[in-house]
PDB file of N, CA and C in Angstrom:
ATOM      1  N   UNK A   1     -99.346  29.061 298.798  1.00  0.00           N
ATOM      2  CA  UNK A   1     -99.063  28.173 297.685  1.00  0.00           C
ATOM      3  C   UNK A   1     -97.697  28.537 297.118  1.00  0.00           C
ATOM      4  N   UNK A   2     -96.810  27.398 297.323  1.00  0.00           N
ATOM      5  CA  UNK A   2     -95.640  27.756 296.489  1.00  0.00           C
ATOM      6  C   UNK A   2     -95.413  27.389 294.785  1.00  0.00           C
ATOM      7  N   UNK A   3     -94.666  28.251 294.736  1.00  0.00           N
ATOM      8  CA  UNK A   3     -94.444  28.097 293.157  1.00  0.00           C
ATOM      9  C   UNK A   3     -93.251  27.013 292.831  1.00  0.00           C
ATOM     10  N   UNK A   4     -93.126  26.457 291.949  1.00  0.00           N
ATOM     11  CA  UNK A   4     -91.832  25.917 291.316  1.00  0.00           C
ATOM     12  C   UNK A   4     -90.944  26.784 290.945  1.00  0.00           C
ATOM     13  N   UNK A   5     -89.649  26.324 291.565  1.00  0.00           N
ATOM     14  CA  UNK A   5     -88.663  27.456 290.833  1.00  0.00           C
ATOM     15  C   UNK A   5     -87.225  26.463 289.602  1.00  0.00           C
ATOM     16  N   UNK A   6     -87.308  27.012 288.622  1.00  0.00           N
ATOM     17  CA  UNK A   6     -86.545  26.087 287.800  1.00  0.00           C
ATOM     18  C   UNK A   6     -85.077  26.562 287.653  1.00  0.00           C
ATOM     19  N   UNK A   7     -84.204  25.849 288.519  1.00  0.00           N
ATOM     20  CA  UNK A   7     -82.663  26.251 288.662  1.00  0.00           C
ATOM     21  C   UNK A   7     -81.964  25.757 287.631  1.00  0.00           C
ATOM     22  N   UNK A   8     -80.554  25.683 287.999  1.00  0.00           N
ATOM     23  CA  UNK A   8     -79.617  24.639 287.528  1.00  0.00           C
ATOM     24  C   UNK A   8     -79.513  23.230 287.500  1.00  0.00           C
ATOM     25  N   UNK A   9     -80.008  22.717 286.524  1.00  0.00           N
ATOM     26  CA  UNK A   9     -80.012  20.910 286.367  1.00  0.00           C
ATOM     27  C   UNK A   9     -81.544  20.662 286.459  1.00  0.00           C
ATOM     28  N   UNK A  10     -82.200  22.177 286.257  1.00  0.00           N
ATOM     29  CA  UNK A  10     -83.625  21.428 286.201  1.00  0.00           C
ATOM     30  C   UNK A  10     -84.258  21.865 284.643  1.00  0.00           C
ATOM     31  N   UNK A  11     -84.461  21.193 284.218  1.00  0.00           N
ATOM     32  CA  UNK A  11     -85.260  21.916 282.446  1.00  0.00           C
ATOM     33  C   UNK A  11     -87.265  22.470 283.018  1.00  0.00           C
ATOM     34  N   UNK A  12     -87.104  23.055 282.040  1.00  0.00           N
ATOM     35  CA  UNK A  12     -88.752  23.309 282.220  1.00  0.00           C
ATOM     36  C   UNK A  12     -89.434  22.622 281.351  1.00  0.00           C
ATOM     37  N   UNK A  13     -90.733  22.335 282.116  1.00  0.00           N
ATOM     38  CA  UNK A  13     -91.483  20.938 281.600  1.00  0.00           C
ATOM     39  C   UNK A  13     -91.646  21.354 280.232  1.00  0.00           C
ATOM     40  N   UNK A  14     -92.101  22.217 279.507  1.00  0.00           N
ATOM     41  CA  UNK A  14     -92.244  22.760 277.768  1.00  0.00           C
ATOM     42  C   UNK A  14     -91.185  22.141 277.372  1.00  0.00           C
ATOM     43  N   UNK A  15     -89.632  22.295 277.569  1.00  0.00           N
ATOM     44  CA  UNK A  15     -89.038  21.787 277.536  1.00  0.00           C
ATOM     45  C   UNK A  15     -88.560  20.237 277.371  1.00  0.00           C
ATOM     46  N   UNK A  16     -89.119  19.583 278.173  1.00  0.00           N
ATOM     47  CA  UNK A  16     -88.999  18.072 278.127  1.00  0.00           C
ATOM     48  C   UNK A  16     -90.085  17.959 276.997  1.00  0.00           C
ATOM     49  N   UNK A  17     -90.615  18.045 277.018  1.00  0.00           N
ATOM     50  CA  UNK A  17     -92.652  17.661 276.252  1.00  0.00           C
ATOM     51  C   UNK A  17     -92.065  17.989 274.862  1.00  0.00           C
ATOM     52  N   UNK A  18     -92.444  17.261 274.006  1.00  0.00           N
ATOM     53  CA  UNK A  18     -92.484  17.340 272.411  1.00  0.00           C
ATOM     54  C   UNK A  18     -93.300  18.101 271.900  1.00  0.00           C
ATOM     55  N   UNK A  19     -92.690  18.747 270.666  1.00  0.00           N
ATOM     56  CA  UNK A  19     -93.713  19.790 270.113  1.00  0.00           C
ATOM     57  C   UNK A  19     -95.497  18.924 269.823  1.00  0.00           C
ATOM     58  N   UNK A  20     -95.468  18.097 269.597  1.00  0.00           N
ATOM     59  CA  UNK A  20     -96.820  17.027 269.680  1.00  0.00           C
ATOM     60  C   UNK A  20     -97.711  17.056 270.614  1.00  0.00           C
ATOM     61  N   UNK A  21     -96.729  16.480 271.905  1.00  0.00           N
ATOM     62  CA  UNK A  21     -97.608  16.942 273.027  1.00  0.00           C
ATOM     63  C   UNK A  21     -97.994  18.166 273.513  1.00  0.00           C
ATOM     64  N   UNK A  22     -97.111  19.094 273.147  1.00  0.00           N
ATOM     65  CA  UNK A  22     -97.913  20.557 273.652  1.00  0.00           C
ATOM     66  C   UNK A  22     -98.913  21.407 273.190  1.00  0.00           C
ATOM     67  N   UNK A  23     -98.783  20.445 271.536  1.00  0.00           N
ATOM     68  CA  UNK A  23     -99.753  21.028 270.945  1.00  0.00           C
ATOM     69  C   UNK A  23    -101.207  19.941 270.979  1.00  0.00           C
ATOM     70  N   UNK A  24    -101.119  18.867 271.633  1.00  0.00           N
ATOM     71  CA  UNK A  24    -102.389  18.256 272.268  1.00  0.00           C
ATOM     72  C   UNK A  24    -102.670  18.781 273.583  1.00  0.00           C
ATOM     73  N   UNK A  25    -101.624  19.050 274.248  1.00  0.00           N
ATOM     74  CA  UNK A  25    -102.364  20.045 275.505  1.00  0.00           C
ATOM     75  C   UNK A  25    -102.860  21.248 274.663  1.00  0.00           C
ATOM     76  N   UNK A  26    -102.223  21.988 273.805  1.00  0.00           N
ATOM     77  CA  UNK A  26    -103.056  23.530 273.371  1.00  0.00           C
ATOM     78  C   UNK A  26    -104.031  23.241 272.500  1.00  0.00           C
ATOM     79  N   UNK A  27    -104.456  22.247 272.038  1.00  0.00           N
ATOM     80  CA  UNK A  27    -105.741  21.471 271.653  1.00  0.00           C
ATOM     81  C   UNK A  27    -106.663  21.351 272.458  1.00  0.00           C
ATOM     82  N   UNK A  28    -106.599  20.779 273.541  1.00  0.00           N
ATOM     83  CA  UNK A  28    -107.277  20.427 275.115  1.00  0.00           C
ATOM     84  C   UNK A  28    -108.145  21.687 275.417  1.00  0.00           C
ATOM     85  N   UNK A  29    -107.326  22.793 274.924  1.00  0.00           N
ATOM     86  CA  UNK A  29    -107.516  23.909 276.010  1.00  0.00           C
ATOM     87  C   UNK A  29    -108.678  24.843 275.282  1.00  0.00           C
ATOM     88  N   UNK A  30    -108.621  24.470 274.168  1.00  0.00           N
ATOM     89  CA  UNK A  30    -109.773  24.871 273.287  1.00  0.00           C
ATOM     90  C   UNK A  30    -110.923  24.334 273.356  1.00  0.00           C
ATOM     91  N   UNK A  31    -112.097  25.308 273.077  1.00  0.00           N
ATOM     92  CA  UNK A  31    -113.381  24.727 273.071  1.00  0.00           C
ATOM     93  C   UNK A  31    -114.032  24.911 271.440  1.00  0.00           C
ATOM     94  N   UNK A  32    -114.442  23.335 271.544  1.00  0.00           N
ATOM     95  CA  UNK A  32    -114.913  22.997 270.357  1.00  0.00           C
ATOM     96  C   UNK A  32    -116.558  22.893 270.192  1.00  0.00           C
ATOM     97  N   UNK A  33    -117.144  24.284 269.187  1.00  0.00           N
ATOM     98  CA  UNK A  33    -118.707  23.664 269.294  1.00  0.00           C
ATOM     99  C   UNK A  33    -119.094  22.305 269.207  1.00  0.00           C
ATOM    100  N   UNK A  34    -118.373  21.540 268.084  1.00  0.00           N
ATOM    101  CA  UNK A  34    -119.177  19.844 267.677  1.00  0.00           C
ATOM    102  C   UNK A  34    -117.834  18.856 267.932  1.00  0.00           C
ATOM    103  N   UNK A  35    -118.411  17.943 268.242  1.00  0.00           N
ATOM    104  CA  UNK A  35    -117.006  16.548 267.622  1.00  0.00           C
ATOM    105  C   UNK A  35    -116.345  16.764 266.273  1.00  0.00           C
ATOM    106  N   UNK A  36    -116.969  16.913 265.154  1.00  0.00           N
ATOM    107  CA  UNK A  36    -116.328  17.021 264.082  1.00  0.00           C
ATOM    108  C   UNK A  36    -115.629  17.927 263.574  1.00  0.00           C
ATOM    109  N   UNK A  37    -115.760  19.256 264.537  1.00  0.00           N
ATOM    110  CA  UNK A  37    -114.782  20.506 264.128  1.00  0.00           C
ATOM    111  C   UNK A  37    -113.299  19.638 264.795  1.00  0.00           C
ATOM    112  N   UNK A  38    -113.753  19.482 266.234  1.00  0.00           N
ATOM    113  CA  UNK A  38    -112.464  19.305 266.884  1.00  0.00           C
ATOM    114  C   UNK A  38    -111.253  18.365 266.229  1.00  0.00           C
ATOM    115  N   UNK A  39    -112.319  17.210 265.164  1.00  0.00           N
ATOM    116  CA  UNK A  39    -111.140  15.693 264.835  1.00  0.00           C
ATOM    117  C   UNK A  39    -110.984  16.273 263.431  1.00  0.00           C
ATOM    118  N   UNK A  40    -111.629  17.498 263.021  1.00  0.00           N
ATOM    119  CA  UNK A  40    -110.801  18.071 261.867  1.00  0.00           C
ATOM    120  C   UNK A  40    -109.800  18.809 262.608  1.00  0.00           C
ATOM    121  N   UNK A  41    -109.637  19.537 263.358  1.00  0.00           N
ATOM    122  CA  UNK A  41    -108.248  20.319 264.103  1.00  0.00           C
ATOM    123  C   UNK A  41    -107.387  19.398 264.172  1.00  0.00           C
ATOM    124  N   UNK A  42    -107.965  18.063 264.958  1.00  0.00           N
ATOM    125  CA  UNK A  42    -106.937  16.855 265.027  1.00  0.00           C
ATOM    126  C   UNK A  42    -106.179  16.867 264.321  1.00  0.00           C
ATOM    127  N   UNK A  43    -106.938  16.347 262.697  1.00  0.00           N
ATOM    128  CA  UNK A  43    -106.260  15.957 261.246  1.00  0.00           C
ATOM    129  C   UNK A  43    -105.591  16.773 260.957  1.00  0.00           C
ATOM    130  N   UNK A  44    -106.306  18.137 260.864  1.00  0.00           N
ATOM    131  CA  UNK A  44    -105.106  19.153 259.982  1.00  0.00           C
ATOM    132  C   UNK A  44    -104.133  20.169 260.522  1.00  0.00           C
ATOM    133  N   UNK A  45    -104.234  20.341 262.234  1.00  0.00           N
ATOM    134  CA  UNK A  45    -103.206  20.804 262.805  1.00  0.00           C
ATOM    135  C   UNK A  45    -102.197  19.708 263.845  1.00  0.00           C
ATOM    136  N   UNK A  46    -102.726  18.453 263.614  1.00  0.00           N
ATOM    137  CA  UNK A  46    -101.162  17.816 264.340  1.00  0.00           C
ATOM    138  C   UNK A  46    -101.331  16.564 263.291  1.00  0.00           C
ATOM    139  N   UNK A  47    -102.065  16.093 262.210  1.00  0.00           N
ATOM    140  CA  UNK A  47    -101.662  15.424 261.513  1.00  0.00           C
ATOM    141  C   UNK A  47    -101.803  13.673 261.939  1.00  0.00           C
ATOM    142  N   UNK A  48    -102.780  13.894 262.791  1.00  0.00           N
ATOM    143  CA  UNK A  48    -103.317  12.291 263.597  1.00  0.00           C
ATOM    144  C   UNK A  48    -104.377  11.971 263.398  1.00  0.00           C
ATOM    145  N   UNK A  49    -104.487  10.731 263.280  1.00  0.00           N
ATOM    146  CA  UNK A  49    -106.290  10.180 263.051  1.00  0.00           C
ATOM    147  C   UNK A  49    -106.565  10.513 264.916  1.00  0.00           C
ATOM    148  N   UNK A  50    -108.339  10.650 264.667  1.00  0.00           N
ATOM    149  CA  UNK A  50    -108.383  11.205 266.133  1.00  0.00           C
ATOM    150  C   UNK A  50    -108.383   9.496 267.036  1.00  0.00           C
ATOM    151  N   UNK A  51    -108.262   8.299 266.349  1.00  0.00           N
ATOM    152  CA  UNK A  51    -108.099   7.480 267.419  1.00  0.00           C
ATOM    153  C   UNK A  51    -106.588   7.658 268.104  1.00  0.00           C
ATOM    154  N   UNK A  52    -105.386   8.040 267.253  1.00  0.00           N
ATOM    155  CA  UNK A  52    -104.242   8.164 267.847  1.00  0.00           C
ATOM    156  C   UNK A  52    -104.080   8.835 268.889  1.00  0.00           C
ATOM    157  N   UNK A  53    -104.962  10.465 268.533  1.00  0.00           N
ATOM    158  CA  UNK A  53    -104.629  11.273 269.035  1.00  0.00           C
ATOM    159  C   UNK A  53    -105.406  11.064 270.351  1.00  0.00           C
ATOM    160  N   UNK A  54    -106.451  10.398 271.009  1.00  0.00           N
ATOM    161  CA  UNK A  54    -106.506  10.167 271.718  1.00  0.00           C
ATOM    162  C   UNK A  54    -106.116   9.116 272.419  1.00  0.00           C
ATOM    163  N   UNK A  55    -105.362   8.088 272.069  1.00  0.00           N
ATOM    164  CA  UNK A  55    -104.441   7.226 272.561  1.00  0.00           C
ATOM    165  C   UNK A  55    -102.929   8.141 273.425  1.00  0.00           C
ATOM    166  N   UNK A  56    -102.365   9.067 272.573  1.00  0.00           N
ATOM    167  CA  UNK A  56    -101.220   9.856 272.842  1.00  0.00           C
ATOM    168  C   UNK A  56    -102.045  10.704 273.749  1.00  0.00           C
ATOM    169  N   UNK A  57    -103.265  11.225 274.236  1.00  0.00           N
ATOM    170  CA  UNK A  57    -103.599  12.118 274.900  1.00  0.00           C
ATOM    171  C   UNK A  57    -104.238  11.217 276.545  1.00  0.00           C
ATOM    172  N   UNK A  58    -104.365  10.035 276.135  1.00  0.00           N
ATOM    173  CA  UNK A  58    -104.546   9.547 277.135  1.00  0.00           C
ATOM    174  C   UNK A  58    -103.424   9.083 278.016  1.00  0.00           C
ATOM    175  N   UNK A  59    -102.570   8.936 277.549  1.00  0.00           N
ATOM    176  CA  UNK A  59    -100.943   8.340 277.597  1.00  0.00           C
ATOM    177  C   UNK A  59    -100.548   9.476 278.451  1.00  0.00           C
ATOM    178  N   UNK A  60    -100.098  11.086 277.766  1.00  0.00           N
ATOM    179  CA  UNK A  60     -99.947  12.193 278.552  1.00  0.00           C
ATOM    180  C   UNK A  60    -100.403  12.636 279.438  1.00  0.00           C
ATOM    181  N   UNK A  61    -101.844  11.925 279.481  1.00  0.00           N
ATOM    182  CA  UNK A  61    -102.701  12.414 281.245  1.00  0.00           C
ATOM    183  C   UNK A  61    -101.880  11.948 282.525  1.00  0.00           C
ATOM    184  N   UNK A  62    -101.275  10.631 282.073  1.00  0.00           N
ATOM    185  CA  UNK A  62    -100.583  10.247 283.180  1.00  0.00           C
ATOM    186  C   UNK A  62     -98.941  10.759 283.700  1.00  0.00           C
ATOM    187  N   UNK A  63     -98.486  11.540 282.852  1.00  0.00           N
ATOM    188  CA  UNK A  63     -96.752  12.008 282.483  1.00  0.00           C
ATOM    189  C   UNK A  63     -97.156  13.183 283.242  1.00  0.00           C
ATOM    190  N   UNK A  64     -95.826  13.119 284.257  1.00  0.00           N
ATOM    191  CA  UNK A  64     -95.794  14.264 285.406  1.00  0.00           C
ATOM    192  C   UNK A  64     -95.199  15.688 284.703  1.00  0.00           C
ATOM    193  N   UNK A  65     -94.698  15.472 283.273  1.00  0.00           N
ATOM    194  CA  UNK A  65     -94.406  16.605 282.951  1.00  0.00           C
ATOM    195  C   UNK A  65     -95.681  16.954 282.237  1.00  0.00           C
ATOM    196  N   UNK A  66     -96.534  16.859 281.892  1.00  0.00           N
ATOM    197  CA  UNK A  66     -97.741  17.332 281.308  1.00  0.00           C
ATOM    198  C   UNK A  66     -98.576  18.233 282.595  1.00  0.00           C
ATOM    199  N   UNK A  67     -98.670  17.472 283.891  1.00  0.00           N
ATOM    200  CA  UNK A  67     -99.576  18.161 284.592  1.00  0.00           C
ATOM    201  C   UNK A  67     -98.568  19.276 285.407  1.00  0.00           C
ATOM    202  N   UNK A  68     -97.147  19.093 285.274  1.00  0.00           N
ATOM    203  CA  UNK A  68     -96.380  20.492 285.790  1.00  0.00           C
ATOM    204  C   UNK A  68     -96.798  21.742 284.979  1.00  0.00           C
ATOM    205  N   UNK A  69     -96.667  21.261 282.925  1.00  0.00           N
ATOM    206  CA  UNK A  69     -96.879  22.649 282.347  1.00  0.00           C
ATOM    207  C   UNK A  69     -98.297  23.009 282.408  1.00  0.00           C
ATOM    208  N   UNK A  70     -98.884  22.056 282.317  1.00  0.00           N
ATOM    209  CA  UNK A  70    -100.733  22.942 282.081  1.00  0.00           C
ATOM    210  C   UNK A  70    -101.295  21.538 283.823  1.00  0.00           C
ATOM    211  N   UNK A  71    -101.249  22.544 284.852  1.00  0.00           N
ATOM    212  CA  UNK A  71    -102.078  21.486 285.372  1.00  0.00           C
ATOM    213  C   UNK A  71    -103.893  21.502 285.481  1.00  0.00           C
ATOM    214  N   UNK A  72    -104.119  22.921 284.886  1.00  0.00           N
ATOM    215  CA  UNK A  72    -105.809  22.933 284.940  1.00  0.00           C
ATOM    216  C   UNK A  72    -106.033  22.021 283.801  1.00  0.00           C
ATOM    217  N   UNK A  73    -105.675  22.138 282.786  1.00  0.00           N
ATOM    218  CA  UNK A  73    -105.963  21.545 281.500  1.00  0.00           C
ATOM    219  C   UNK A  73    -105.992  19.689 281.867  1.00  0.00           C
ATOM    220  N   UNK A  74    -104.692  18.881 282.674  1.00  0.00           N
ATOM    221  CA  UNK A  74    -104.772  17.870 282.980  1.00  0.00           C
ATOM    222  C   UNK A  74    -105.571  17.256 284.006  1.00  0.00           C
ATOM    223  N   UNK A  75    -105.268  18.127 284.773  1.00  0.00           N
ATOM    224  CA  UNK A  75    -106.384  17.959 286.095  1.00  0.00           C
ATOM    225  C   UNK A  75    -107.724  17.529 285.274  1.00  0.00           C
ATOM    226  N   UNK A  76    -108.292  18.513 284.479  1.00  0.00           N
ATOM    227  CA  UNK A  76    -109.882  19.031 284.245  1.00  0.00           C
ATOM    228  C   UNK A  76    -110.073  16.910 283.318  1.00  0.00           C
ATOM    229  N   UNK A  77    -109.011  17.017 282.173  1.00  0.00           N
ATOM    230  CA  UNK A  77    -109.033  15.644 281.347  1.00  0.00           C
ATOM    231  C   UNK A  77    -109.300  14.676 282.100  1.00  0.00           C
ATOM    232  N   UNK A  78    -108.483  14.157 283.604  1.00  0.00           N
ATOM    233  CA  UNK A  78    -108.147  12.975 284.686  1.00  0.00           C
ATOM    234  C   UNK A  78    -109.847  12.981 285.056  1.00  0.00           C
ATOM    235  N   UNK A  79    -110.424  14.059 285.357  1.00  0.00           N
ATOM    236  CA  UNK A  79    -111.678  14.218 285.902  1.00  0.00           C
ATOM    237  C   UNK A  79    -112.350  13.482 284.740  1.00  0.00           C
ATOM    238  N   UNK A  80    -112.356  13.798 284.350  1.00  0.00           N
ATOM    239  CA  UNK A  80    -113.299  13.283 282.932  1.00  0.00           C
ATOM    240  C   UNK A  80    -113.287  12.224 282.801  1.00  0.00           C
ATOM    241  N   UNK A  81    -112.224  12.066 283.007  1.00  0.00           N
ATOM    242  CA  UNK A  81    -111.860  10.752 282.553  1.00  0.00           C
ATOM    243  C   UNK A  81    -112.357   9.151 283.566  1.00  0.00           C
ATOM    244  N   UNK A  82    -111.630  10.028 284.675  1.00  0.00           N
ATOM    245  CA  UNK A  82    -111.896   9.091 285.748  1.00  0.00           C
ATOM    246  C   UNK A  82    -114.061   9.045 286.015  1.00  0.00           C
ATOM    247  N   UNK A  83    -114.642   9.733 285.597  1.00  0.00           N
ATOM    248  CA  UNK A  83    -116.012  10.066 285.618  1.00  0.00           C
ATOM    249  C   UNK A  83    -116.724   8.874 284.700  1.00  0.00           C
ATOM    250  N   UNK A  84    -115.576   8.800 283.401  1.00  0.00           N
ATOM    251  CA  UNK A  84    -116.191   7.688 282.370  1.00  0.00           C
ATOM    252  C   UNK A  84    -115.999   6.590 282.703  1.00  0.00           C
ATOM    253  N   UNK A  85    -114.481   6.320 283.530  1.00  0.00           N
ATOM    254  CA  UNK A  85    -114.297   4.576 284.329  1.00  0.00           C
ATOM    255  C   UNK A  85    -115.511   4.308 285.299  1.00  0.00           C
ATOM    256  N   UNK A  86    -116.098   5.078 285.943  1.00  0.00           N
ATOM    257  CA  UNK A  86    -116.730   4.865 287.120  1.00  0.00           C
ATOM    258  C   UNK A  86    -118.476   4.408 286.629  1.00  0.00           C
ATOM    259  N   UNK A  87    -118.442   5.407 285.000  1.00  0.00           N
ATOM    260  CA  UNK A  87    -119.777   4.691 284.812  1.00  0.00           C
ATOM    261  C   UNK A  87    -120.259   3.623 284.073  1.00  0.00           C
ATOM    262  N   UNK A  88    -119.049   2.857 283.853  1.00  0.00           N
ATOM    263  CA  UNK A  88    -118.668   1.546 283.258  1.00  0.00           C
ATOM    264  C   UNK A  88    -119.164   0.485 284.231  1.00  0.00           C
TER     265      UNK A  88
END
């Protein structure tokens, strides 16, 4: 397995990604006992109603710089995700 190597003329994905989005990936990565702890973290550490924040988190599942910096975290969401289209 090779690694990425980040040269000259290349930025690192943290880098590109807004402080917003990284802190909905370091949201992601946490485990929440109930729904309602987690959409209070929502509210009072990034300052989003949780419908936004899952609008902007669904949005980032698809952005190739999201699954370069955390790809377990995106990977694990796509799964999920793609699990809920299928039982529609």
């Amino acid at each position: 397995m090779s690694r990425l190597r980040y040269g000259a003329g290349m930025e690192r994905p943290e880098e590109e990604l807004g402080a917003r989005e990284r802190g909905i990936l370091a949201l992601e990565r946490r485990g929440f006992p109930a729904a309602g702890v987690k959409e209070r973290a929502i509210r009072e550490e990034l300052g989003l109603s949780p419908v936004r924040y899952y609008q902007l988190l669904n949005a980032l599942l698809d952005d190739p710089r999201a699954l370069a910096l955390d790809p377990v975290t995106v990977n694990r969401l796509r799964r999920v995700r793609e699990g809920r289209r299928a039982e529609r």
